[in-house]
Protein backbone atom coordinates (compact mmCIF):
# COMPACT_ATOMS: atom_id res chain seq x y z
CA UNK A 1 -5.51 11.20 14.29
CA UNK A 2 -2.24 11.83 15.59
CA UNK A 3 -2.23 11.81 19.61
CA UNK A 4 -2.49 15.37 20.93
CA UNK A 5 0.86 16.94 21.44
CA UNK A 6 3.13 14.69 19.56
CA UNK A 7 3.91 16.23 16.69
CA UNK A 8 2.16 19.67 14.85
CA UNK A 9 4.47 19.52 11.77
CA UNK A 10 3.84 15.90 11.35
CA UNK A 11 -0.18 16.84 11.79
CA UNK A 12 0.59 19.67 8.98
CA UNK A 13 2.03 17.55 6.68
CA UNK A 14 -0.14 14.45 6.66
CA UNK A 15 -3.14 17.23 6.19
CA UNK A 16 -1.44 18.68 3.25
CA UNK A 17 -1.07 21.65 5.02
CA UNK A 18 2.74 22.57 4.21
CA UNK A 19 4.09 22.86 0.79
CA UNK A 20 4.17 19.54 -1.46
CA UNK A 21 5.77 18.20 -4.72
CA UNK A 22 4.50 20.77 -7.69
CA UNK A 23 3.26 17.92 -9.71
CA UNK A 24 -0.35 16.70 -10.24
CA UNK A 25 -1.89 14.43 -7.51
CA UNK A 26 -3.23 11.04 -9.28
CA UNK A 27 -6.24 10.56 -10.16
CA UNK A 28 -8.06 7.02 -9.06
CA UNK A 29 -7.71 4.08 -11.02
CA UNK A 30 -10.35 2.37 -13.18
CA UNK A 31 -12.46 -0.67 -14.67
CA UNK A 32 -9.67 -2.39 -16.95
CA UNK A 33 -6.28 -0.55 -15.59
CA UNK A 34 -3.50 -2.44 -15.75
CA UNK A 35 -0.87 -0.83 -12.92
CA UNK A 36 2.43 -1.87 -12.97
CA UNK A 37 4.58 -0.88 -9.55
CA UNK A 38 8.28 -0.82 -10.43
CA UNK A 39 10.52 -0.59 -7.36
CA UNK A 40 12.88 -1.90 -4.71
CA UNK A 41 12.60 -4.43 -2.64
CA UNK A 42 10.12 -2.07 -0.82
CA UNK A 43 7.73 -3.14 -3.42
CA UNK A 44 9.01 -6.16 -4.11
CA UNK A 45 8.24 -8.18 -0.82
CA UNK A 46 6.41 -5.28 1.20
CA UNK A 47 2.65 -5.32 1.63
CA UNK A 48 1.83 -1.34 0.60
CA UNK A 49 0.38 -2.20 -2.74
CA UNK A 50 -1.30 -5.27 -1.51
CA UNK A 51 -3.28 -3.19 1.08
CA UNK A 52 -3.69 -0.24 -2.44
CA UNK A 53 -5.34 -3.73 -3.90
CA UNK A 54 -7.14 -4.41 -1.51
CA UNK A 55 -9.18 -1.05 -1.32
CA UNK A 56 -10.04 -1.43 -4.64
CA UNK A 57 -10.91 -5.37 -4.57
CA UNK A 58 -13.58 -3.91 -1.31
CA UNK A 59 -14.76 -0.38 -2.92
CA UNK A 60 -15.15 -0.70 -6.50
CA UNK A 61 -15.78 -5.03 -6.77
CA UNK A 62 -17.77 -4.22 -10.34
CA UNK A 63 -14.36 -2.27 -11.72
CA UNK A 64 -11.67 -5.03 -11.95
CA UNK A 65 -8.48 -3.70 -12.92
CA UNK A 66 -4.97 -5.54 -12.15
CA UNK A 67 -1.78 -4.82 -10.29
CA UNK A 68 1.66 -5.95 -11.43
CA UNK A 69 4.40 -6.16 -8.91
CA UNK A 70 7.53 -5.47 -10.96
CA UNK A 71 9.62 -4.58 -7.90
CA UNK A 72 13.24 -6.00 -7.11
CA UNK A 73 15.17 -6.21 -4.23
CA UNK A 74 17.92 -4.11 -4.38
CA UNK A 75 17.34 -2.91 -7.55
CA UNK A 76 17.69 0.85 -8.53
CA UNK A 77 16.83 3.17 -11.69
CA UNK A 78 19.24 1.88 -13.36
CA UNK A 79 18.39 -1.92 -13.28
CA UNK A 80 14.77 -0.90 -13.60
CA UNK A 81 15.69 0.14 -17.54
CA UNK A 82 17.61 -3.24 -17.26
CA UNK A 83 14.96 -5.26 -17.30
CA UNK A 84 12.05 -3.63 -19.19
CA UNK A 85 12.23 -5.88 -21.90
CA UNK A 86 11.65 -8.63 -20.34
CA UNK A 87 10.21 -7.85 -17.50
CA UNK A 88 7.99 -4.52 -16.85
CA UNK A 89 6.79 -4.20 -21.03
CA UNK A 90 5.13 -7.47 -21.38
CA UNK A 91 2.59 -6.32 -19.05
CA UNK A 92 1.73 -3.85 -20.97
CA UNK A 93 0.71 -1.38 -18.55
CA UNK A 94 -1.39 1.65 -18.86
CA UNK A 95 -0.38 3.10 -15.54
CA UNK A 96 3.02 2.78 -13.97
CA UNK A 97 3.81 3.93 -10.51
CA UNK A 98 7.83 4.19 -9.53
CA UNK A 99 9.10 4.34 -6.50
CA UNK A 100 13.16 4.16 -6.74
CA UNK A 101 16.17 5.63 -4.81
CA UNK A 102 16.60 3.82 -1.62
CA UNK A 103 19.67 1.91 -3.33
CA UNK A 104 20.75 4.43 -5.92
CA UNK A 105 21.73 6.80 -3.53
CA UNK A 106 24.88 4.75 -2.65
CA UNK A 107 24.27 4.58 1.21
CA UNK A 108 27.66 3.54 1.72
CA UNK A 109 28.78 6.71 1.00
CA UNK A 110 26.73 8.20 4.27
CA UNK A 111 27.61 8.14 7.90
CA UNK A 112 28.85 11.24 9.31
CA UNK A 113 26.99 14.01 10.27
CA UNK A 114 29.13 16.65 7.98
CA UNK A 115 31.81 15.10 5.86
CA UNK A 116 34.24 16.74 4.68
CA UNK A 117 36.15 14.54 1.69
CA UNK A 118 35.16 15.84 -0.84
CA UNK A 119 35.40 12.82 -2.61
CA UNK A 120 32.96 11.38 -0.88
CA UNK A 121 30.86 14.04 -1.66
CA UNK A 122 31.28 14.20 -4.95
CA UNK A 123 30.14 10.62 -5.15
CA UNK A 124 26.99 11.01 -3.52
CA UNK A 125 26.57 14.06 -6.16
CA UNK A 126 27.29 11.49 -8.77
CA UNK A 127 25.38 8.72 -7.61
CA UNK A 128 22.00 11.40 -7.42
CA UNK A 129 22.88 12.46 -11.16
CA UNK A 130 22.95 8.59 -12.22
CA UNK A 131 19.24 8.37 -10.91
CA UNK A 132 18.22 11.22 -12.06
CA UNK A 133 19.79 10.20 -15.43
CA UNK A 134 18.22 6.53 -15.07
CA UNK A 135 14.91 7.58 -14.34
CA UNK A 136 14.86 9.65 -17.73
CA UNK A 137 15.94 7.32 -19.63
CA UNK A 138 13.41 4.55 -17.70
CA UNK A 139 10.36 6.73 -18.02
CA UNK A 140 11.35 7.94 -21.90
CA UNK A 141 11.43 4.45 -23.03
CA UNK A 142 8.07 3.78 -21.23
CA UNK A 143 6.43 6.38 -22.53
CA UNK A 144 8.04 5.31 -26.28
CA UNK A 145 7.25 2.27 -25.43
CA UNK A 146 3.80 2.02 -23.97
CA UNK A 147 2.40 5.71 -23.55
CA UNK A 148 1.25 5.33 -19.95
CA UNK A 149 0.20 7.15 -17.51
CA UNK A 150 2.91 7.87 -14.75
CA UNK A 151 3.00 8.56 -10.81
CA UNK A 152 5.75 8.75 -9.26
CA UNK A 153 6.59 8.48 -5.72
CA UNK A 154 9.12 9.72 -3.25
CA UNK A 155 11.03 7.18 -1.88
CA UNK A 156 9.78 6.09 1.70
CA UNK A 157 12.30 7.35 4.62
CA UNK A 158 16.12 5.96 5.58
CA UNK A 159 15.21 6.42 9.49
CA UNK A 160 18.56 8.37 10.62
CA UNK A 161 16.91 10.11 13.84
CA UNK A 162 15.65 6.87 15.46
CA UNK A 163 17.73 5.24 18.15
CA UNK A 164 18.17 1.80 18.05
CA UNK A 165 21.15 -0.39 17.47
CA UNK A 166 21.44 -0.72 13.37
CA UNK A 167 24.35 1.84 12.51
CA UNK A 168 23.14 4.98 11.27
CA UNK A 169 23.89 5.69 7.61
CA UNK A 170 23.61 9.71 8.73
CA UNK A 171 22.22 11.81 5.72
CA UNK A 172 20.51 9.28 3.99
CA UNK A 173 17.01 10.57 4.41
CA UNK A 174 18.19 14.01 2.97
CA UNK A 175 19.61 12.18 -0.21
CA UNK A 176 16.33 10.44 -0.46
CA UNK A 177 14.45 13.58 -0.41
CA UNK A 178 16.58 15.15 -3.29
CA UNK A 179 15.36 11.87 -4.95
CA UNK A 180 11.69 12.99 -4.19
CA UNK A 181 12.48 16.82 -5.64
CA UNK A 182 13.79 14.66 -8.93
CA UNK A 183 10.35 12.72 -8.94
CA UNK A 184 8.22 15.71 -8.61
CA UNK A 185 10.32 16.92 -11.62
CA UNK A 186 10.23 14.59 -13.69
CA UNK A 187 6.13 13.93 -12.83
CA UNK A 188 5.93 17.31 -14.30
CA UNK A 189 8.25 16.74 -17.62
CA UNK A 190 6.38 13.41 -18.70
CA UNK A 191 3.06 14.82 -17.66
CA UNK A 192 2.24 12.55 -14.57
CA UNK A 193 1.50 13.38 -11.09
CA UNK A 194 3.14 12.12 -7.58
CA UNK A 195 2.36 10.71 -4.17
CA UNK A 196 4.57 11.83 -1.38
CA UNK A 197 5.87 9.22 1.11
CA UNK A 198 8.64 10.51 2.48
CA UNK A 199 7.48 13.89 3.62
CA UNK A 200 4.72 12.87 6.27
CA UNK A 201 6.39 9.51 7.09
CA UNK A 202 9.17 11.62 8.29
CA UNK A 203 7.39 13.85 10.11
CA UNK A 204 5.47 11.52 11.60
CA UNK A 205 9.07 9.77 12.91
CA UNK A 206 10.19 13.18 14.02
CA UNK A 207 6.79 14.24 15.86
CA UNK A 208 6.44 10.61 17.96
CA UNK A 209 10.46 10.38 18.26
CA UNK A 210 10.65 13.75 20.57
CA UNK A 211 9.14 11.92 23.81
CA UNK A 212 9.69 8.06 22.18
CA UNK A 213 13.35 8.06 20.96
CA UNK A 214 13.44 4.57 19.61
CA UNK A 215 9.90 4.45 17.80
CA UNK A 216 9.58 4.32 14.04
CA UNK A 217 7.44 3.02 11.31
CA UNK A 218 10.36 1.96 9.62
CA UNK A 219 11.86 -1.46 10.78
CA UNK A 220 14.74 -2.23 12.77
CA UNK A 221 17.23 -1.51 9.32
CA UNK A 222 16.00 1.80 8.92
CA UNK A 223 15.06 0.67 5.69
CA UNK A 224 12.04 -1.59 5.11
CA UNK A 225 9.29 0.01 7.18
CA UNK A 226 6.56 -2.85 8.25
CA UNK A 227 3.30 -3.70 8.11
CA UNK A 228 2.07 -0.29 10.14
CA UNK A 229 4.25 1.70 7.67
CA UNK A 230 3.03 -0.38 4.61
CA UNK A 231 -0.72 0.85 5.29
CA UNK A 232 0.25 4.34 5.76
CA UNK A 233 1.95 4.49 2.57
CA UNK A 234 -1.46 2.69 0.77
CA UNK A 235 -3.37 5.57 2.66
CA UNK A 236 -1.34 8.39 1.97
CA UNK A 237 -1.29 7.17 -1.68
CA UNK A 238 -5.59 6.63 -1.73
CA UNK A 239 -5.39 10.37 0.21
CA UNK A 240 -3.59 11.66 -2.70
CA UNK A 241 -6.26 9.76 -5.56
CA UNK A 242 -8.68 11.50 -3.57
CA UNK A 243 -10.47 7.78 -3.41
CA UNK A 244 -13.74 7.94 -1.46
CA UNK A 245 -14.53 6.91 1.72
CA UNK A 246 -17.88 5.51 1.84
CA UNK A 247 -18.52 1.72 2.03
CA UNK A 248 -22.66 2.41 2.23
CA UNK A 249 -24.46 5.43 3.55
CA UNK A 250 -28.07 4.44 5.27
CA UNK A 251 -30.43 6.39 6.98
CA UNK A 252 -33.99 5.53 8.20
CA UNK A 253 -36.72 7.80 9.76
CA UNK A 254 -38.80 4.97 11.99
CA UNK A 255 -41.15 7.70 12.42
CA UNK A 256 -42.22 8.05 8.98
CA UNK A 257 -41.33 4.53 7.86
CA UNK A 258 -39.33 5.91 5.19
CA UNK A 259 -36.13 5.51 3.79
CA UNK A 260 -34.12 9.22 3.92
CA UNK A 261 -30.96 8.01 2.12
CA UNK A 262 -29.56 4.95 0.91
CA UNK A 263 -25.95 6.05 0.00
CA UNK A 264 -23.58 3.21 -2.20
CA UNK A 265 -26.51 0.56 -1.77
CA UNK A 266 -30.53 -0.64 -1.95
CA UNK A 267 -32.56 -0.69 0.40
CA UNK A 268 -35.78 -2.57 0.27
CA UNK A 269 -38.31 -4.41 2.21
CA UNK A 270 -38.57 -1.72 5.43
CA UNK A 271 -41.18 -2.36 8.05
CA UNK A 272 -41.08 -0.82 11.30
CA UNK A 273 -43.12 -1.67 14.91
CA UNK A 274 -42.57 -0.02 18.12
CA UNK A 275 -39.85 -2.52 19.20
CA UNK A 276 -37.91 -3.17 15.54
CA UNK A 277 -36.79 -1.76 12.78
CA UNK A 278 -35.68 -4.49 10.39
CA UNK A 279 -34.75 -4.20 6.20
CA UNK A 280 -32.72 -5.71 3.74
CA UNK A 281 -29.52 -3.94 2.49
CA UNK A 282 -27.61 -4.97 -1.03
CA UNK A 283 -24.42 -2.35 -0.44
CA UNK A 284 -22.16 -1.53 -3.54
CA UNK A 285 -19.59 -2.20 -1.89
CA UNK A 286 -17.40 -4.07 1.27
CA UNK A 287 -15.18 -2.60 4.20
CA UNK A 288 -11.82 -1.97 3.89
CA UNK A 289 -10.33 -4.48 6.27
CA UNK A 290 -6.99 -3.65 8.56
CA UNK A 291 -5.13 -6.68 9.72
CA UNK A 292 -3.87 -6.99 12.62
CA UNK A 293 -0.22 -6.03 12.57
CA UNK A 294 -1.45 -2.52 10.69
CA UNK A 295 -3.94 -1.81 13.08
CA UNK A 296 -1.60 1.16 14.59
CA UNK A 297 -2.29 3.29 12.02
CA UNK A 298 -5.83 3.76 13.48
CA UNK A 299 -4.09 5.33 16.02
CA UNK A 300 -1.62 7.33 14.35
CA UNK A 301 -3.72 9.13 10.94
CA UNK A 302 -7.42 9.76 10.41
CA UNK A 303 -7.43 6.27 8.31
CA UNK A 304 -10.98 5.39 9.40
CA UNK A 305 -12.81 8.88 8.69
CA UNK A 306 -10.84 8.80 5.15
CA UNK A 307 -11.20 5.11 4.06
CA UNK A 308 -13.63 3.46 5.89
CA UNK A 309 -17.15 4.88 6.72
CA UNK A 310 -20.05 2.40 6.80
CA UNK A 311 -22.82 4.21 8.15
CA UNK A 312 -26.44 3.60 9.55
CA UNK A 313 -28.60 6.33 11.28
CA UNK A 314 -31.92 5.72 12.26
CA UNK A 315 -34.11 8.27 14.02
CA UNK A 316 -37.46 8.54 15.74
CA UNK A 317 -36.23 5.44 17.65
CA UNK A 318 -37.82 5.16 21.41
CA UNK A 319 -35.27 5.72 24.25
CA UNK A 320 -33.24 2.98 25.57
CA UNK A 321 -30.66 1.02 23.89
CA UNK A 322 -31.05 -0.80 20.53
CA UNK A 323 -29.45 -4.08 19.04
CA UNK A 324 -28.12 -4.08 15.82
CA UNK A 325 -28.15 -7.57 14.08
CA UNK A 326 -27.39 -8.63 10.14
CA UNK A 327 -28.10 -11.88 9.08
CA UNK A 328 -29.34 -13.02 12.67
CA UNK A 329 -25.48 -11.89 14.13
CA UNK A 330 -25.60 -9.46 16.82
CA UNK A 331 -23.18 -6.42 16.02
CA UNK A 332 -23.77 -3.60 18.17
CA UNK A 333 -25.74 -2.03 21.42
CA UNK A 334 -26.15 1.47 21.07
CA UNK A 335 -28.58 4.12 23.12
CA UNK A 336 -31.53 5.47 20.69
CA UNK A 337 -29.45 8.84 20.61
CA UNK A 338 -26.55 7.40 19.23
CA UNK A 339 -28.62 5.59 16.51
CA UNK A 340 -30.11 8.78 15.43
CA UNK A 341 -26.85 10.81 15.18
CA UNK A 342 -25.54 7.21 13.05
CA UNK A 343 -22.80 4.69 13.79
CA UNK A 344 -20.06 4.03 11.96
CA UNK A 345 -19.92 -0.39 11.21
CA UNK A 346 -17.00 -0.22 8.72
CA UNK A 347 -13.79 -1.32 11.35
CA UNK A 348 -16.62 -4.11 13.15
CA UNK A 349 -15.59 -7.52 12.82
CA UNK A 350 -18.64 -9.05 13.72
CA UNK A 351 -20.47 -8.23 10.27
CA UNK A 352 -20.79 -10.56 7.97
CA UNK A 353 -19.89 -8.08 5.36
CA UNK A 354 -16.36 -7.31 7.12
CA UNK A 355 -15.93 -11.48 7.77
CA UNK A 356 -16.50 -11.57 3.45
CA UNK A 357 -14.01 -8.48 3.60
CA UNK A 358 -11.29 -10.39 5.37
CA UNK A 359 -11.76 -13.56 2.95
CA UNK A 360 -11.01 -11.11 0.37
CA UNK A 361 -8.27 -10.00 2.50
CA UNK A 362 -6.98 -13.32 2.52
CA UNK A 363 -7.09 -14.59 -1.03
CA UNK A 364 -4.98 -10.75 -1.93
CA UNK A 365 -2.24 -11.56 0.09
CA UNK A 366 -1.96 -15.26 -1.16
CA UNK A 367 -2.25 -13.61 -4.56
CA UNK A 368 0.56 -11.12 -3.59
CA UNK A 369 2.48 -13.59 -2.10
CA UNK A 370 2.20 -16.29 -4.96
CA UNK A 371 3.48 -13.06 -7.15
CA UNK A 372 6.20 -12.21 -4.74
CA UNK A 373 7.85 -15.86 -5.60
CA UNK A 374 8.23 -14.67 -9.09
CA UNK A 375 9.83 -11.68 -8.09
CA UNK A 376 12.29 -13.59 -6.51
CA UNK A 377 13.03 -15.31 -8.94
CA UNK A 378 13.55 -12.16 -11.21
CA UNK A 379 15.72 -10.93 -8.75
CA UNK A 380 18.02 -13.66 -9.22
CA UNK A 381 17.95 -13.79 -13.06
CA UNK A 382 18.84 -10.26 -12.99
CA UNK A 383 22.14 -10.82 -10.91
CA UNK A 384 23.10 -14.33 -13.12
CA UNK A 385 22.46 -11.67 -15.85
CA UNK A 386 25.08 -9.29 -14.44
CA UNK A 387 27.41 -12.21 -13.58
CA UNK A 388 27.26 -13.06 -17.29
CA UNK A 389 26.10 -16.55 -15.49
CA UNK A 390 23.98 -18.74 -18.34
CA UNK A 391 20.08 -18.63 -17.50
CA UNK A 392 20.00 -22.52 -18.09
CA UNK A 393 23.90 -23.60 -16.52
CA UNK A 394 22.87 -24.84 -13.58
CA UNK A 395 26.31 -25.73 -12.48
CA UNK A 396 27.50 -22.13 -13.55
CA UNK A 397 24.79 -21.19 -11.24
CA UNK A 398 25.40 -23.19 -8.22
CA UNK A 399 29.23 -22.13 -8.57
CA UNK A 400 28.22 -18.40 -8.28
CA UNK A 401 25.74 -18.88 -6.01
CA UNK A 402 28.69 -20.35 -3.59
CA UNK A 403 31.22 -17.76 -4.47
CA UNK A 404 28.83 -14.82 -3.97
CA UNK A 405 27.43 -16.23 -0.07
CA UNK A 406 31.33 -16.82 0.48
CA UNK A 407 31.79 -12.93 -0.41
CA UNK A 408 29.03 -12.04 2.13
CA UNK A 409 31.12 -13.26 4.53
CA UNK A 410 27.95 -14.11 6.83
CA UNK A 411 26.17 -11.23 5.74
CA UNK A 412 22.24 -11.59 5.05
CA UNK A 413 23.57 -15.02 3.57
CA UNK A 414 19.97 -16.79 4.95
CA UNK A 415 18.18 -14.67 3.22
CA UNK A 416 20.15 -14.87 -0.40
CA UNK A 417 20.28 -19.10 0.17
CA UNK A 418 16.57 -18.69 0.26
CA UNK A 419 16.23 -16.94 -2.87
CA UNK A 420 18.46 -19.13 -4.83
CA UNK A 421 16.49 -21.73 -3.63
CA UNK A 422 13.80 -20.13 -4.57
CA UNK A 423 15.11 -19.19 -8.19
CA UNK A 424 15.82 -23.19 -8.66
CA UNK A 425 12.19 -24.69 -7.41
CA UNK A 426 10.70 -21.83 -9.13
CA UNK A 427 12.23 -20.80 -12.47
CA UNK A 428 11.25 -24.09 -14.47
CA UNK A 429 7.78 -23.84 -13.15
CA UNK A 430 7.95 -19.77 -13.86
CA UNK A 431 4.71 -19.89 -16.35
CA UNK A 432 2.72 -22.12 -14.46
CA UNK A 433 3.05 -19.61 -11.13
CA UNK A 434 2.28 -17.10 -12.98
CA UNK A 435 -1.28 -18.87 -14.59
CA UNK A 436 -1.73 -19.39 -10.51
CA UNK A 437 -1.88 -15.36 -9.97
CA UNK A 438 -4.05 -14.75 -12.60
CA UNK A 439 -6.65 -17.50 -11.32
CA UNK A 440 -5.79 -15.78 -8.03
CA UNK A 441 -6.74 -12.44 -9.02
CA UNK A 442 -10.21 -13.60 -10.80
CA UNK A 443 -11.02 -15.63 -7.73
CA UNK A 444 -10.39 -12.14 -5.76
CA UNK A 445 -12.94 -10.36 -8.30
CA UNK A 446 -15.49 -12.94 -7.79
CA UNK A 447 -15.76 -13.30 -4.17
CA UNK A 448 -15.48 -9.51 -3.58
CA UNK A 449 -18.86 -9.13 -5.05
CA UNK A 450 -21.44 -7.46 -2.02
CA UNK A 451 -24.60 -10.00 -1.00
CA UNK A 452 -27.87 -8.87 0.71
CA UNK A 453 -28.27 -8.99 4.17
CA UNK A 454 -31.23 -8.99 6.52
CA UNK A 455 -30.95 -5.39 9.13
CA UNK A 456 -32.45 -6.06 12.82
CA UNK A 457 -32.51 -3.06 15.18
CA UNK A 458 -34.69 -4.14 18.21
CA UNK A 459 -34.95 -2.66 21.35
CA UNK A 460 -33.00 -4.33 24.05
CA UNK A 461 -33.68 -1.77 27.21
């Protein structure tokens, strides 16, 4: 939850409480979906849908389905329809989420509070029209095309009320809301439903920003929000899918040795003595594990009551405090009382279910990062492309490739070197990267699968 007193409207929005985008809200995905993500380079290198995996890899491991990253850096509505011949179609998606606008906007047109050229204006009016325009013409040929299912999202926030040091493209944020209204249109029009980013995430700035003026879950840019902001956006998206919250659901009544409810799992094998309560558990499913650098969001939204509830109550217990153990590893003290009213195990390290969790964990992100290469290299095929710069020239290519870092003038040039870099090592070896996701993502689907475990509660005082 958010901390008390920082923020009511932010509270009201992340609830659902104020008024939303009229379209449907999504429903969950399913055993054999292919999802395709088409976006900037907030999907392209940024963790959100990893983390969207990652729930479903831990809460449904007997449904495999499969996520395509199909998000460029830099890339707008515009490019999207671009490159969906060669690159969105041929995965042949049944779902598509989009999440565009960040660089159709044209945020070099912003920066003053309340211009008044009206040229300027008039080219931010244009450059909303052209996305509006390219997003019709993206989602028509999809649905021509392919006949999937669509959700579309509303671009996540351009920070312009932060302070910090990054110059502050002023209006931004409001552009990227018109975006959003577009979205929610068009959701309606081709019969799909939305998730809404931008609304809470900017609230939430807003509401923490009053007494913490240089706080954001956006990054430093005002762009790219980080890892913090990343799981946000994969729990305001799950909110929105309505997707459940229970890992396993147990509860034990030591006085009549019976099992009252075994919720999401089996339970078998109960005996129960004055000093011990001890069974074995086979749950349906595995915590949802937050690294880390997104543990904030614990903090800031109700992430652990919506996602993550792993629950054991056992009453009739005789005062004093009890230990839990699975699998011989201690995991939690807790007085009698507390066992009764049930504890929640899903966020506990120590479990050997959450240690399988974060292998899972693990093998997503070197899945998603293995896939990230390729987008890379997509990136740069789509700028050769523009160029009119020959796919197999290499010369041609090294030529622009100097001429556009000498154009940066210094500008970002690291990170561009590193992608044509990238583009080189990778592109002749595209295919065989590629094979390496997919054994990637069957590994994920094998070792996701939940294992039995021996329960211990004993009395320890």
């Amino acid at each position: 939850m958010l901390r008390a007193g920082r923020g009511r409207l932010a509270w009201m929005v992340l609830l659902g409480l104020l008024p939303g985008l009229a379209a449907a809200a999504p429903a969950p995905f399913v055993a054999g979906d292919r999802v395709c993500f088409v976006g900037d380079s907030i999907t392209h290198g940024r963790k959100w849908h990893a983390y969207l995996y990652l729930y479903y890899l831990t809460r449904q491991p007997q449904a495999p389905l499969r996520f395509q990253n199909a998000g460029i850096a830099g890339d707008s509505a515009a490019g999207a329809v671009s490159r969906l011949e060669w690159d969105i179609l041929p995965g042949q998606p049944n779902k598509v989420v989009v999440m565009l606008g960040m660089n159709d906007i044209g945020r070099g047109y912003y920066g003053k509070p309340d211009p008044v050229d009206p040229a300027i204006l008039q080219q931010r009016e244009a450059a909303l029209n052209a996305h509006r325009n390219a997003m019709g013409t993206l989602l028509t040929t999809l649905r021509d095309r392919l006949q999937p299912q669509f959700i579309l999202c509303t671009p996540s926030p351009y920070d312009d009320t932060v302070q910090n040091t990054t110059p502050n493209l002023f209006g931004c944020n409001a552009a990227l809301q018109r975006c959003g209204q577009m979205a929610g249109e068009l959701a309606t029009q081709f019969g799909g439903s939305t998730v809404d980013f931008n609304g809470p995430l900017t609230a939430l700035n807003l509401a923490r920003q009053r007494t913490a003026p240089t706080w954001t879950i956006v990054g430093p840019d005002r762009v790219h929000p980080g890892d913090v902001g990343m799981m946000l956006m994969a729990w305001l998206f799950l909110k929105a899918q309505s997707a459940p919250p229970t890992i396993s659901d147990l509860a034990i009544d030591s006085t009549a040795r019976q099992v009252v409810r075994a919720g999401n799992a089996s339970l078998r094998d109960l005996a129960v003595a004055a000093d011990a309560v001890t069974f074995e558990a086979t749950e349906a499913a595995l915590p949802f594990p937050v690294e880390p650098s997104a543990q904030e969001a614990l903090q800031l939204v109700s992430l652990e009551a919506d996602l993550c509830q792993q629950k054991l109550a056992v009453s009739g217990l005789a005062a004093g405090t009890w230990r839990l153990s699975i699998d011989g590893q201690a995991v939690l003290e807790a007085p009698a009382a507390d066992w009764a009213a049930g504890r929640n195990l899903a966020l506990l390290a120590t479990t050997p279910q959450y240690r399988q969790a974060l292998e899972v964990h693990n093998l997503n992100l070197q899945r998603f990062s293995t896939e990230a290469r390729l987008r890379s290299v997509n990136q740069i095929r789509m700028m050769l492309e523009r160029a009119k710069v020959g796919l197999d020239d290499a010369a041609a290519q090294e030529a622009y490739f100097q001429q556009f870092l000498a154009a940066r003038n210094g500008d970002n040039t690291a990170y561009f070197r590193g992608q044509f870099d990238n583009f080189l090592k990778t592109r002749p070896i595209y295919d065989e990267v590629l094979r390496q996701v997919d054994e990637l993502t069957a590994r994920c689907w094998q070792l996701n699968q939940p294992r039995p475990h021996r329960w211990e509660l004993r009395r320890v005082g």
